[in-house]
Protein backbone atom coordinates (compact mmCIF):
# COMPACT_ATOMS: atom_id res chain seq x y z
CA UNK A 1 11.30 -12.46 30.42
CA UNK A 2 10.53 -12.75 26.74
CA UNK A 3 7.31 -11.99 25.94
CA UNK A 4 5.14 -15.37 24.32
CA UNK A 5 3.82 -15.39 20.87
CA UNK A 6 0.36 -14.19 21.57
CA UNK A 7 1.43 -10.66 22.95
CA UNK A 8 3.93 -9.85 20.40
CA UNK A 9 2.66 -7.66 17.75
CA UNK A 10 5.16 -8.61 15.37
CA UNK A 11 6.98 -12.11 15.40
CA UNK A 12 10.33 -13.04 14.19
CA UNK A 13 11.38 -16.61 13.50
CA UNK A 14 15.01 -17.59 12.12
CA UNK A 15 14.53 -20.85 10.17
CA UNK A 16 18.28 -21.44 8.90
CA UNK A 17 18.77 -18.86 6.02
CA UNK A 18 15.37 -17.99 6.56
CA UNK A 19 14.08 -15.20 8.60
CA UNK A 20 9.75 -14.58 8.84
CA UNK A 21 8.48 -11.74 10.03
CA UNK A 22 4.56 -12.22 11.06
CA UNK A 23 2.70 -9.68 11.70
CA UNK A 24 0.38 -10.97 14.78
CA UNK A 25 -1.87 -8.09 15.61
CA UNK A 26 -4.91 -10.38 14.18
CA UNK A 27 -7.42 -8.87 16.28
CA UNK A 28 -6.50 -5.05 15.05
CA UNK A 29 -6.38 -6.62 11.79
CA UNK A 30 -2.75 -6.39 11.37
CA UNK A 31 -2.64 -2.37 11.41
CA UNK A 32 0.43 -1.08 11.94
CA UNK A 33 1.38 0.71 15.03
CA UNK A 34 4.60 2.89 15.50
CA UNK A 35 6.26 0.09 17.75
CA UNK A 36 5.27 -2.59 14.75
CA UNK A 37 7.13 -0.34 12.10
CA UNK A 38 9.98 0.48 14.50
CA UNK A 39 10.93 -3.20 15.32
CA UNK A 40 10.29 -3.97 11.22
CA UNK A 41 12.84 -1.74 10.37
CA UNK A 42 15.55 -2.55 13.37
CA UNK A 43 15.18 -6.44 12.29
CA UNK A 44 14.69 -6.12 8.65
CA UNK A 45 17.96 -3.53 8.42
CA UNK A 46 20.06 -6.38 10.40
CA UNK A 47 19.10 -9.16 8.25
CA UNK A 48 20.03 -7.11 5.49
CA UNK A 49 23.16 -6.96 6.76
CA UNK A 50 23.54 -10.63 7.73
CA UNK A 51 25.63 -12.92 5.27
CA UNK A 52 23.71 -15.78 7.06
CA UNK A 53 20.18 -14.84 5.71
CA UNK A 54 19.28 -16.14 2.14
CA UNK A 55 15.17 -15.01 2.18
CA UNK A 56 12.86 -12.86 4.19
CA UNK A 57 9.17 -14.19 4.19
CA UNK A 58 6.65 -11.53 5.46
CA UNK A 59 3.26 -12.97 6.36
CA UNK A 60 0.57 -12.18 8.86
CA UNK A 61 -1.50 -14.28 11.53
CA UNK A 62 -5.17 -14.38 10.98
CA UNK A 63 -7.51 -14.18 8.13
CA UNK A 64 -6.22 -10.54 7.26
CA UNK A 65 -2.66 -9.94 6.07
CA UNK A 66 -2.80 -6.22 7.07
CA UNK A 67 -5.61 -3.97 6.55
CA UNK A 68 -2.88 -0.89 6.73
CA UNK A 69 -1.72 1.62 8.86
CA UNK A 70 -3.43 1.63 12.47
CA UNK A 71 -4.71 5.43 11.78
CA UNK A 72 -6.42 5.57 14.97
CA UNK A 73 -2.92 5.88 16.77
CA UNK A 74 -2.17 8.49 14.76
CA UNK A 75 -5.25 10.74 15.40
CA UNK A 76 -4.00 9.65 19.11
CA UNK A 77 -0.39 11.01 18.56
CA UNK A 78 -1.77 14.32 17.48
CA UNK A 79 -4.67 14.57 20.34
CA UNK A 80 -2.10 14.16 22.67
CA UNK A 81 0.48 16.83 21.39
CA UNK A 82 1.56 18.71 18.11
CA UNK A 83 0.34 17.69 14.67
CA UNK A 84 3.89 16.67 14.12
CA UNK A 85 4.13 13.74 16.60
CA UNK A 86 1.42 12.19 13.46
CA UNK A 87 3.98 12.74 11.09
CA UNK A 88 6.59 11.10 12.86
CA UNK A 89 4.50 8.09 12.31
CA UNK A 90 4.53 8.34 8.75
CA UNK A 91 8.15 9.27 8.29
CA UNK A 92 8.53 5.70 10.51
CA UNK A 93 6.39 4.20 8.27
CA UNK A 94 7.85 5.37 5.05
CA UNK A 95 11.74 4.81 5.94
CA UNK A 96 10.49 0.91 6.03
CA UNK A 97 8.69 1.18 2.90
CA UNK A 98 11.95 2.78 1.41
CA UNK A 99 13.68 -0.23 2.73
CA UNK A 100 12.06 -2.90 1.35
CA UNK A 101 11.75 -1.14 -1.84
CA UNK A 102 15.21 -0.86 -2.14
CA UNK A 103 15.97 -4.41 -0.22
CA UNK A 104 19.29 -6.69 -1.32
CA UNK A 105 18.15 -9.34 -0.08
CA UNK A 106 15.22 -11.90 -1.97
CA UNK A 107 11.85 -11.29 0.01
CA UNK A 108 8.63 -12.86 0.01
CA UNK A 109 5.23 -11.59 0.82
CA UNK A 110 2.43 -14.56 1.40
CA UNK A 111 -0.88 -12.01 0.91
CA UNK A 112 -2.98 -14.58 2.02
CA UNK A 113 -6.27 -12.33 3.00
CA UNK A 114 -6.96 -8.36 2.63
CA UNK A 115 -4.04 -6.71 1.49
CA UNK A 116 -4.82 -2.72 2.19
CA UNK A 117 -2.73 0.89 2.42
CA UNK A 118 0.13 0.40 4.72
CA UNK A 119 -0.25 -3.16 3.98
CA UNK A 120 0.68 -2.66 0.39
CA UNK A 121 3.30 -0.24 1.56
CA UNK A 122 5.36 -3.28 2.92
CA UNK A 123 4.72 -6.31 0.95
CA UNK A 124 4.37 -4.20 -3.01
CA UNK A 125 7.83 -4.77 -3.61
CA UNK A 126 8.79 -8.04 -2.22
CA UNK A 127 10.60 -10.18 -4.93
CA UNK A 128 7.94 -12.56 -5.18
CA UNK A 129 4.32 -11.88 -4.03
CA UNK A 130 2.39 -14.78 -3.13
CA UNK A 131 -1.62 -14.37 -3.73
CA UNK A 132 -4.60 -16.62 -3.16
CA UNK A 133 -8.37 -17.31 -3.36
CA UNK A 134 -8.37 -15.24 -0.06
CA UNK A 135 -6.65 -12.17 -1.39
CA UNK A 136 -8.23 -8.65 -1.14
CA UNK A 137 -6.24 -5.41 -2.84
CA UNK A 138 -7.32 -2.09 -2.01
CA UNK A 139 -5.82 1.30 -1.46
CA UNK A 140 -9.24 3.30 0.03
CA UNK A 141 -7.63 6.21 1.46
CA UNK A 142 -9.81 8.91 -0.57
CA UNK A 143 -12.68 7.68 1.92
CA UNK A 144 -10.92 8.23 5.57
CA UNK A 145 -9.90 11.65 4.77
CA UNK A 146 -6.11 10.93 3.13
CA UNK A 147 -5.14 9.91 -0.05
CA UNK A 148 -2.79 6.78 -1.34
CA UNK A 149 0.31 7.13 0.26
CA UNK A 150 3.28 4.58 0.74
CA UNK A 151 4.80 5.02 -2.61
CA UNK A 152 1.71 4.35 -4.50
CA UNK A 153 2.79 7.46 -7.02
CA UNK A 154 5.04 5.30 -7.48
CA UNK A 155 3.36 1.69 -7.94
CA UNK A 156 0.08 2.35 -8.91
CA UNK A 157 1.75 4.98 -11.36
CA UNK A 158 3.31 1.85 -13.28
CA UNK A 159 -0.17 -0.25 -13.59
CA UNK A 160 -1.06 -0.25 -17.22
CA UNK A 161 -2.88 2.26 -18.71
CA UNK A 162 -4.62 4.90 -16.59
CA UNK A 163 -5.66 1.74 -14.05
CA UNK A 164 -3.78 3.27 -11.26
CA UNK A 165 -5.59 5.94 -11.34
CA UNK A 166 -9.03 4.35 -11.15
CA UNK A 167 -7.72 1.98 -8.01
CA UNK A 168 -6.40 5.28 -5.98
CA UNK A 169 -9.55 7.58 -6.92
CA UNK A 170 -12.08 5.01 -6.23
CA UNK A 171 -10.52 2.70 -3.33
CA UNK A 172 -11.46 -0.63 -5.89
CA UNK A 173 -11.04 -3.80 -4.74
CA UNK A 174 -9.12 -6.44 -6.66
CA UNK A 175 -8.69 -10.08 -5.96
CA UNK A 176 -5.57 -12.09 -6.44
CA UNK A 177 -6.42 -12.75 -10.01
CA UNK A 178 -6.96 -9.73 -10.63
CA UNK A 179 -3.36 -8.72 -9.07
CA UNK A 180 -1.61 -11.41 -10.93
CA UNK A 181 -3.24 -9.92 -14.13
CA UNK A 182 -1.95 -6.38 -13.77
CA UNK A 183 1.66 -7.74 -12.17
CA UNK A 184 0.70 -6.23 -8.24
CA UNK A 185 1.12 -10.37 -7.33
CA UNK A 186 3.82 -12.56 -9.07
CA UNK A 187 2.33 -16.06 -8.21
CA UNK A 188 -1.45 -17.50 -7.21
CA UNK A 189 -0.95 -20.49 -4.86
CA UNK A 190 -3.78 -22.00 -3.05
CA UNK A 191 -4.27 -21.18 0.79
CA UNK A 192 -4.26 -24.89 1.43
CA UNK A 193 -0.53 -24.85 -0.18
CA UNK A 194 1.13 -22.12 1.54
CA UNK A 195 2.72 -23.99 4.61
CA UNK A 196 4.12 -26.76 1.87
CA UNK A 197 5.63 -23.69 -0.20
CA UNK A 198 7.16 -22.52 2.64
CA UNK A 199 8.87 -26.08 4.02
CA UNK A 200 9.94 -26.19 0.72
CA UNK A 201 11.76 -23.08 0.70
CA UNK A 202 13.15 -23.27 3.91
CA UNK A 203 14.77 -26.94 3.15
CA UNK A 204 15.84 -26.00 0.14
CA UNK A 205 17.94 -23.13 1.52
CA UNK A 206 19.02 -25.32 4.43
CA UNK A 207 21.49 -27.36 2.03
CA UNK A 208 22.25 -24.56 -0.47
CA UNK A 209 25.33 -22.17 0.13
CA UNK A 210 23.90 -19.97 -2.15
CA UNK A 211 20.40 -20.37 -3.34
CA UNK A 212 19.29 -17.99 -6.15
CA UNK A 213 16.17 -16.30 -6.77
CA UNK A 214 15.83 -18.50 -9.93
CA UNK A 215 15.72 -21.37 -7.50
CA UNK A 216 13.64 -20.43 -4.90
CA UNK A 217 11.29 -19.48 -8.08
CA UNK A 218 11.16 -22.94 -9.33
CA UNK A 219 10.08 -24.27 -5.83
CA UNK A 220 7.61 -21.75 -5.86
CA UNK A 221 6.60 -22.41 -9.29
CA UNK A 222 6.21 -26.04 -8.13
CA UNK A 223 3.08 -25.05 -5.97
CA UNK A 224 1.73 -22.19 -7.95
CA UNK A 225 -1.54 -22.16 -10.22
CA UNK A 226 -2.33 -21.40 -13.62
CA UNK A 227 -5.38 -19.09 -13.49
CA UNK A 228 -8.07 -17.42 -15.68
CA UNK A 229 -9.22 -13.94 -15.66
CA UNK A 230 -12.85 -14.01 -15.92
CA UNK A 231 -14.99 -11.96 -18.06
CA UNK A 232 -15.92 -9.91 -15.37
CA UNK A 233 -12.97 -8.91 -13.80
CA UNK A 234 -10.98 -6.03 -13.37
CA UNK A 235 -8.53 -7.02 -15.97
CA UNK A 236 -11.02 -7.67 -18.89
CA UNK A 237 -12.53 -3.60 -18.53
CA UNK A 238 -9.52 -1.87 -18.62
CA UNK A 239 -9.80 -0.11 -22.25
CA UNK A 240 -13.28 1.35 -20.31
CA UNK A 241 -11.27 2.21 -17.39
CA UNK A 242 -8.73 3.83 -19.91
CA UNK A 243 -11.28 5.85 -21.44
CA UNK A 244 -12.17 7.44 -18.23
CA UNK A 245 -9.42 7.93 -16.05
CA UNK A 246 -7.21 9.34 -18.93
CA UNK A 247 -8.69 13.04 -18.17
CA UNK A 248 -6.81 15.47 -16.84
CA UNK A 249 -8.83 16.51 -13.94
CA UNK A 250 -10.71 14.86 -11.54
CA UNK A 251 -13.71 16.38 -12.42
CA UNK A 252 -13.24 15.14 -16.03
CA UNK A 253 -12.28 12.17 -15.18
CA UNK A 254 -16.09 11.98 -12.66
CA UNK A 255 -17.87 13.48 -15.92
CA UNK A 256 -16.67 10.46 -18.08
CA UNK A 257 -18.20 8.12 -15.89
CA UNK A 258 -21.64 9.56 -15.33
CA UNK A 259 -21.49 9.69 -19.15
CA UNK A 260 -20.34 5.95 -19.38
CA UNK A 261 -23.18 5.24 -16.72
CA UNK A 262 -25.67 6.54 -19.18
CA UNK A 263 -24.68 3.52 -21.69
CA UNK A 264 -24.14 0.78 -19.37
CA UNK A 265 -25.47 -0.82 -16.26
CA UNK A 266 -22.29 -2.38 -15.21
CA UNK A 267 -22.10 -2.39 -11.35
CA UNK A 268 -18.30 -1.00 -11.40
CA UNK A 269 -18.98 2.31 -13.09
CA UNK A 270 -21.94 3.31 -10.55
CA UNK A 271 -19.28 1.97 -7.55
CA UNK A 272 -16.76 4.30 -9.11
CA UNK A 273 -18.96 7.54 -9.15
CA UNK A 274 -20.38 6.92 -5.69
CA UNK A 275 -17.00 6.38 -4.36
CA UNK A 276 -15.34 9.33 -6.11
CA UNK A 277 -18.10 11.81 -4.82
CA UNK A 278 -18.04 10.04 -1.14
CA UNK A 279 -14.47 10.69 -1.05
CA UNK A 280 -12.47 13.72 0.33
CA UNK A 281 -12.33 15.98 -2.66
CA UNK A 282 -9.21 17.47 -1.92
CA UNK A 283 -7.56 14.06 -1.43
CA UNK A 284 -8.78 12.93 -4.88
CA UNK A 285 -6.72 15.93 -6.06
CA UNK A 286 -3.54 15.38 -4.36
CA UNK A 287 -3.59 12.26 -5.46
CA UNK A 288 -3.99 12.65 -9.54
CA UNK A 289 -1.20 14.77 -8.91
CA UNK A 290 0.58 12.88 -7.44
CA UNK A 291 0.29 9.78 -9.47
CA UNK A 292 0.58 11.80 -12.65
CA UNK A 293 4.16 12.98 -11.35
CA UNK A 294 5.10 10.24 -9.93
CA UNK A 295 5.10 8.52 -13.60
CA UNK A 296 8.94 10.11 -14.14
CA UNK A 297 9.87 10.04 -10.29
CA UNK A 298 11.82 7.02 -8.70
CA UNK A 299 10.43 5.36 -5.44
CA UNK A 300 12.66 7.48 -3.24
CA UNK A 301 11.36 11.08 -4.86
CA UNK A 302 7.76 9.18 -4.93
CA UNK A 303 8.35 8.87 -1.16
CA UNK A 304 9.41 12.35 -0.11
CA UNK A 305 6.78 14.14 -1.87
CA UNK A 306 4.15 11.77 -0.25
CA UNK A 307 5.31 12.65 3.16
CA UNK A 308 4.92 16.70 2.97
CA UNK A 309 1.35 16.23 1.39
CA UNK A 310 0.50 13.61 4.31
CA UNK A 311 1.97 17.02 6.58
CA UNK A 312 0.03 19.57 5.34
CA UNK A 313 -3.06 17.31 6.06
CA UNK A 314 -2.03 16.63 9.55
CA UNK A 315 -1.33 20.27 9.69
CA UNK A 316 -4.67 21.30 8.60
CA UNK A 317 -2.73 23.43 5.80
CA UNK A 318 -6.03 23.53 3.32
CA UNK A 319 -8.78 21.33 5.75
CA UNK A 320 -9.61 19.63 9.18
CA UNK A 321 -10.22 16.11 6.64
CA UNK A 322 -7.73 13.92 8.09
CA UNK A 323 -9.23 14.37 11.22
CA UNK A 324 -13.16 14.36 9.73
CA UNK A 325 -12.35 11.29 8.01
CA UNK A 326 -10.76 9.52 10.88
CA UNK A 327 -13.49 10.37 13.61
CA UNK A 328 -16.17 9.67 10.75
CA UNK A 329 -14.84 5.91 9.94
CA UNK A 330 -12.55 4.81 12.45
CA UNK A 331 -13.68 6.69 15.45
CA UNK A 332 -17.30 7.40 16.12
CA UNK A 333 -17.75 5.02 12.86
CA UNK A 334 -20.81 6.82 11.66
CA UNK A 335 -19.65 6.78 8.27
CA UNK A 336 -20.80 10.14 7.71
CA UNK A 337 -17.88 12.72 7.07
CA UNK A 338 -18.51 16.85 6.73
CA UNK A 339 -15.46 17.58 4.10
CA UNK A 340 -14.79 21.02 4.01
CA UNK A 341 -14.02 21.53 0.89
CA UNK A 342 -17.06 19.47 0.47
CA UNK A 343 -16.97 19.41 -3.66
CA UNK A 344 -14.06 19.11 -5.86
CA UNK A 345 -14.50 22.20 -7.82
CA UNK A 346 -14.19 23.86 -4.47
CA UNK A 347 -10.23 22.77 -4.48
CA UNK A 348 -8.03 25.06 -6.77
CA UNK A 349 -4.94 24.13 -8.07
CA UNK A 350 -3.40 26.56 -5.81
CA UNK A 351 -4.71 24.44 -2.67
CA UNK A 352 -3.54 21.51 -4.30
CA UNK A 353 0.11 23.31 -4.83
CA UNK A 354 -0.22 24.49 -1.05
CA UNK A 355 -0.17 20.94 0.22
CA UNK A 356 2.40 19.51 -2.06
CA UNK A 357 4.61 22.50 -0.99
CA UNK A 358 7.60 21.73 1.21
CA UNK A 359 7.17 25.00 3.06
CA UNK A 360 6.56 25.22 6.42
CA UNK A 361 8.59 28.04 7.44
CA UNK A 362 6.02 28.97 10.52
CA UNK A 363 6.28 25.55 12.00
CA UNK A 364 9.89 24.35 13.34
CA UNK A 365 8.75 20.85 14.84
CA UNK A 366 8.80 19.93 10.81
CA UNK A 367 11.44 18.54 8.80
CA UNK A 368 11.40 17.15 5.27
CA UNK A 369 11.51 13.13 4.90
CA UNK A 370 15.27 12.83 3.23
CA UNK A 371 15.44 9.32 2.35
CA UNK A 372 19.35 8.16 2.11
CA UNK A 373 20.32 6.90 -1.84
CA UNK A 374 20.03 3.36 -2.26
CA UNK A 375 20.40 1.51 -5.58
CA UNK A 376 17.79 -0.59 -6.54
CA UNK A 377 17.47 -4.60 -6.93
CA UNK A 378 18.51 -5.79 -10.18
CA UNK A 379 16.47 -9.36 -10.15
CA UNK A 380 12.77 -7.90 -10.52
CA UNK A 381 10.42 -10.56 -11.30
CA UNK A 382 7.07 -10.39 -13.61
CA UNK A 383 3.64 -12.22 -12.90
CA UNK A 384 2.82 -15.76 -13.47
CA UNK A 385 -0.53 -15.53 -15.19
């Protein structure tokens, strides 16, 4: 007997050429479990592959689109066996973020509500990005112990300026203007509009052959919003943000901004330097790395080098943080972590090095993620500001 609506974690509809795939897991707020990424990939692979599907539209039930990967199944995993039955979850995890980055077919994600982590991980690349008065961008993995992971050396890498680095060192929050302005959403359309975009789309490609991206863009267009990025926002401080996340270390980069904090009162630079010295230092390091390198690396390379530094902190390579930061937040949730190292001047380089390495010749229950070659989409499309 097929299982109803309600207790499917995932839901996929076929609407003509159309194919959704809802994430329905409203009450976890749309975290994603192994099972969730497993089906994702098996249905998203075969519509791929089907001459019959025109679009993929990726949306969520509830009033979160996906606040990321459900982390507490992973601590689970690894309770209940090796420290390797957590990675498994992340090389799961990134072979669908692979795929969608790579996808041939046009794909829609409606970010309708907090967009977060593994959340990004799935919707980042979809050809158009659909954002609203209800959208919330964050990547806050510094503060659970991790640090920005499903390709975002790859994404946040391409932000302009040194932004990226500012949104993965300090876990920042961004509305949808805000990710129309810096090209992470490609159109703002009112909540209120979103069902009417979709008819739309779906009649459209009912009595086309063929439709094109350029079409299914003008319907969209047809629904979409000009907005205005207020003085205040994200967008309108980046030569600040510039100024201090251009250092080459993130202790220069945390110097800059008790500096700027001398000179100004504005509320993001005191967020920023509470954040950054709340987070897991040596998660704040992998990351600048990571991001730095992953400026000249494509998506696939961004991938691979993500996974072994996700391993060595499963591992406990370096530090017990993934765990600290998971039973801290998401577990006993008293917000309180013990970092060991517990100050970033306390991680060297060489730790750094350690848990980028793709050495683990004492542990044989690890591979390397080896991500097949796929070329690339050639229709990528900009923001509609």
């Amino acid at each position: 007997m097929a299982l109803k609506d309600e207790a499917r974690e995932v839901i996929f509809e076929e609407i003509g050429g159309a194919r959704k795939v809802i994430l329905n897991r409203s009450k976890k707020l749309n975290t994603l479990n192994y099972e969730m990424l497993r089906k994702m990939y098996e249905k998203l692979k075969a519509y791929e592959n089907d001459p019959i599907v025109k679009l993929v539209i990726l949306k969520a039930n509830g009033k979160v689109f996906c606040a990321g990967g459900d982390l507490t199944s992973a601590y689970t995993f690894v309770a209940l066996g090796h420290w390797s039955f957590g990675a498994s979850y992340y090389r799961k995890e990134f072979c669908l973020n692979y795929l969608l980055a790579t996808y041939k077919k046009p794909s829609l994600a409606i970010l309708d509500g907090h967009v977060m982590g593994g959340g990004v991980g799935i919707s980042i690349h979809s050809t158009f990005r659909i954002v609203t008065e209800n959208t919330v961008f964050a990547m806050p993995e510094v503060l659970i112990g991790l640090f920005p992971d499903v390709g975002a050396s790859y994404f946040l890498s391409r932000l302009p300026g040194f932004f990226g680095e500012y949104v993965g060192l300090t876990g920042a929050r961004l509305n949808g203007v805000d990710m129309l302005a810096f090209g992470l959403g490609t159109h703002f359309i009112p909540s209120k509009s979103i069902i009417s975009m979709e008819n739309s789309l779906e009649k459209m490609i009912a009595s086309s052959d063929s439709p094109s991206v350029a079409t299914m863009s003008m319907i969209i267009n047809e629904f979409a919003q000009e907005v205005n990025v207020k003085r205040d926002s994200a967008y309108s401080r980046l030569d600040m943000v510039n100024q201090c996340f251009c250092g080459e270390s993130c202790e220069e980069i945390l110097r800059s901004l008790e500096c700027l904090a001398l000179q100004t009162q504005d509320k993001w630079v005191h967020e920023a330097i509470t954040s950054m010295k709340s987070a897991n230092p040596i998660g704040l390091k992998i990351f600048l790395k990571t991001i730095r390198e992953g400026r000249s690396k494509n998506i696939k390379q961004c991938l691979e080098t993500e996974y072994v530094g996700i391993s060595h902190l499963l591992g406990r390579t370096i530090s017990n943080n993934f765990y600290e930061g998971s039973r801290a937040m998401l577990i006993d949730k008293d917000k309180k972590p013990q970092w060991l190292p517990s100050k970033l001047e306390d991680v060297s380089d060489e730790m750094v090095a350690k848990c980028l390495s793709r050495s683990f010749s004492d542990d044989d229950d690890w591979l390397p993620l080896q991500l097949p070659s796929r070329s690339s989409r050639t229709e990528v499309l900009t923001s509609k500001l």
